[in-house]
Protein backbone atom coordinates (compact mmCIF):
# COMPACT_ATOMS: atom_id res chain seq x y z
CA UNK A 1 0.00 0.00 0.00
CA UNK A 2 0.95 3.25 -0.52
CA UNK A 3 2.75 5.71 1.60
CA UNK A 4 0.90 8.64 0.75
CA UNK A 5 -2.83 7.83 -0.31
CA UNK A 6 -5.73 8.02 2.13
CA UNK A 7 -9.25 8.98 1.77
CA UNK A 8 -9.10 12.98 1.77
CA UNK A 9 -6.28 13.12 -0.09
CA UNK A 10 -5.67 14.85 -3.32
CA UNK A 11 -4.07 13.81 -5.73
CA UNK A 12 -3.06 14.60 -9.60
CA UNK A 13 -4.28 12.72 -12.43
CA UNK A 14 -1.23 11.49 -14.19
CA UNK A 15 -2.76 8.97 -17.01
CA UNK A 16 -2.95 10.32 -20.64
CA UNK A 17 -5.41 9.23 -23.03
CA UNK A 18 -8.43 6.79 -22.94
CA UNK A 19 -8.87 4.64 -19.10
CA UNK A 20 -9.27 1.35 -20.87
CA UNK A 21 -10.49 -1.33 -17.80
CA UNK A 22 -8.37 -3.79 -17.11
CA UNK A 23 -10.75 -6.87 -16.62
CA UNK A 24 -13.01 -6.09 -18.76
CA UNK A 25 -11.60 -4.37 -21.63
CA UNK A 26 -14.32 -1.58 -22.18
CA UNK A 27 -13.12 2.49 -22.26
CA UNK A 28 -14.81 4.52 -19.70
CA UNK A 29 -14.89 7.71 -18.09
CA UNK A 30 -12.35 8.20 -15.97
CA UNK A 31 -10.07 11.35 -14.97
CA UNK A 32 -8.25 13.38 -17.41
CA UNK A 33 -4.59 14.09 -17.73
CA UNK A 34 -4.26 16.99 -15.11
CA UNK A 35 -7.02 16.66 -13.25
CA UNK A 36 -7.28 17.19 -9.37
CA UNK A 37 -9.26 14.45 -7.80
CA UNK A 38 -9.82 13.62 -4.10
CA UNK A 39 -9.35 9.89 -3.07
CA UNK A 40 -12.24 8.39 -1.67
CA UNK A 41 -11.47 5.04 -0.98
CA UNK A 42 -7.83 2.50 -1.00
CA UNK A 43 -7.83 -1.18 -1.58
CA UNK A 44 -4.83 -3.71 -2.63
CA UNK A 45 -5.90 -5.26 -6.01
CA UNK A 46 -4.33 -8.14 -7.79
CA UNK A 47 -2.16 -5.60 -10.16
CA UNK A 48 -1.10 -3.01 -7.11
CA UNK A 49 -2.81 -0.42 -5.22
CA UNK A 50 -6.26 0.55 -6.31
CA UNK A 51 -7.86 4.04 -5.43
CA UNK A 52 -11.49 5.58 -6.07
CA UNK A 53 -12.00 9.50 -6.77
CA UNK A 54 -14.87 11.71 -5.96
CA UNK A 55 -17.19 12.11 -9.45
CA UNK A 56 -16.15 8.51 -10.37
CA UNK A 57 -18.95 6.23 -8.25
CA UNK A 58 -17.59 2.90 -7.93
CA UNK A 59 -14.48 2.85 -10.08
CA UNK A 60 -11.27 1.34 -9.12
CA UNK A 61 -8.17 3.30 -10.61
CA UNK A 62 -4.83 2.07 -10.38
CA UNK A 63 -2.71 4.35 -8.20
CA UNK A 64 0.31 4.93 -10.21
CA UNK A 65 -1.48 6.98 -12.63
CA UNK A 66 -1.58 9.29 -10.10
CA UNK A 67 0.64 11.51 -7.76
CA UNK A 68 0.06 13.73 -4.38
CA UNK A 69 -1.01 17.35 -4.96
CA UNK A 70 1.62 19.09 -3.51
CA UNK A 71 0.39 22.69 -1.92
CA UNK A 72 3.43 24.09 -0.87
CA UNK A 73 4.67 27.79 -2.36
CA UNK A 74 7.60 28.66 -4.28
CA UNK A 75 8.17 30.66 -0.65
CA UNK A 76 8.14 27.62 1.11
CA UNK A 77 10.29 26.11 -0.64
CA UNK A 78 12.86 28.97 -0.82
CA UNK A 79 12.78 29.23 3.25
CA UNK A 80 13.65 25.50 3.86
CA UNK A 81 17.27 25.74 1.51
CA UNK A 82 17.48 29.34 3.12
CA UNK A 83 17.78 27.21 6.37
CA UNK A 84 19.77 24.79 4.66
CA UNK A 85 22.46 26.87 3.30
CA UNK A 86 22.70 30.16 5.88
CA UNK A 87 24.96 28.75 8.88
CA UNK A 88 23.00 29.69 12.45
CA UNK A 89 23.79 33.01 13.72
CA UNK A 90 24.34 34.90 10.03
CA UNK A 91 21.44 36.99 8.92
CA UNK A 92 20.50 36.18 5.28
């Protein structure tokens, strides 16, 4: 299971192109390239780690096609390397 996905979650759609089901072969609707979803539900499955996202009922999509949502700023991420590379005591 994954490290990462719980119900609540967001996550990113990572999958281009048609969702083709993998037991039964049929295209359906599923999220598009891009598209923030929330997980709703996480089960193993035979082929990995399966998760279902709010506006997609009872649809099982595989995990890997998808990656957190990551909400931190540019800001954020320019104070933690500020920490990183100013020694203690030295105003930056």
């Amino acid at each position: 299971m994954s490290s990462w996905a719980s119900p609540g979650v967001k996550c990113v759609c990572r999958k281009r192109g048609e969702w083709i089901g993998k037991f039964t072969g049929r295209i359906g609707d599923g999220p598009k390239f891009g598209q923030v979803c929330q997980i709703v539900a996480v089960r193993a499955l035979s082929h990995g780690t399966g998760i279902q996202v709010a506006g997609y009922g009872d649809e099982w999509f595989s995990l890997r096609r998808f990656r957190p949502l990551i909400t931190r700023s540019q800001e954020d991420d320019v104070a933690i390397f500020r920490k990183l590379l100013v020694p203690e005591g030295v105003d930056a």
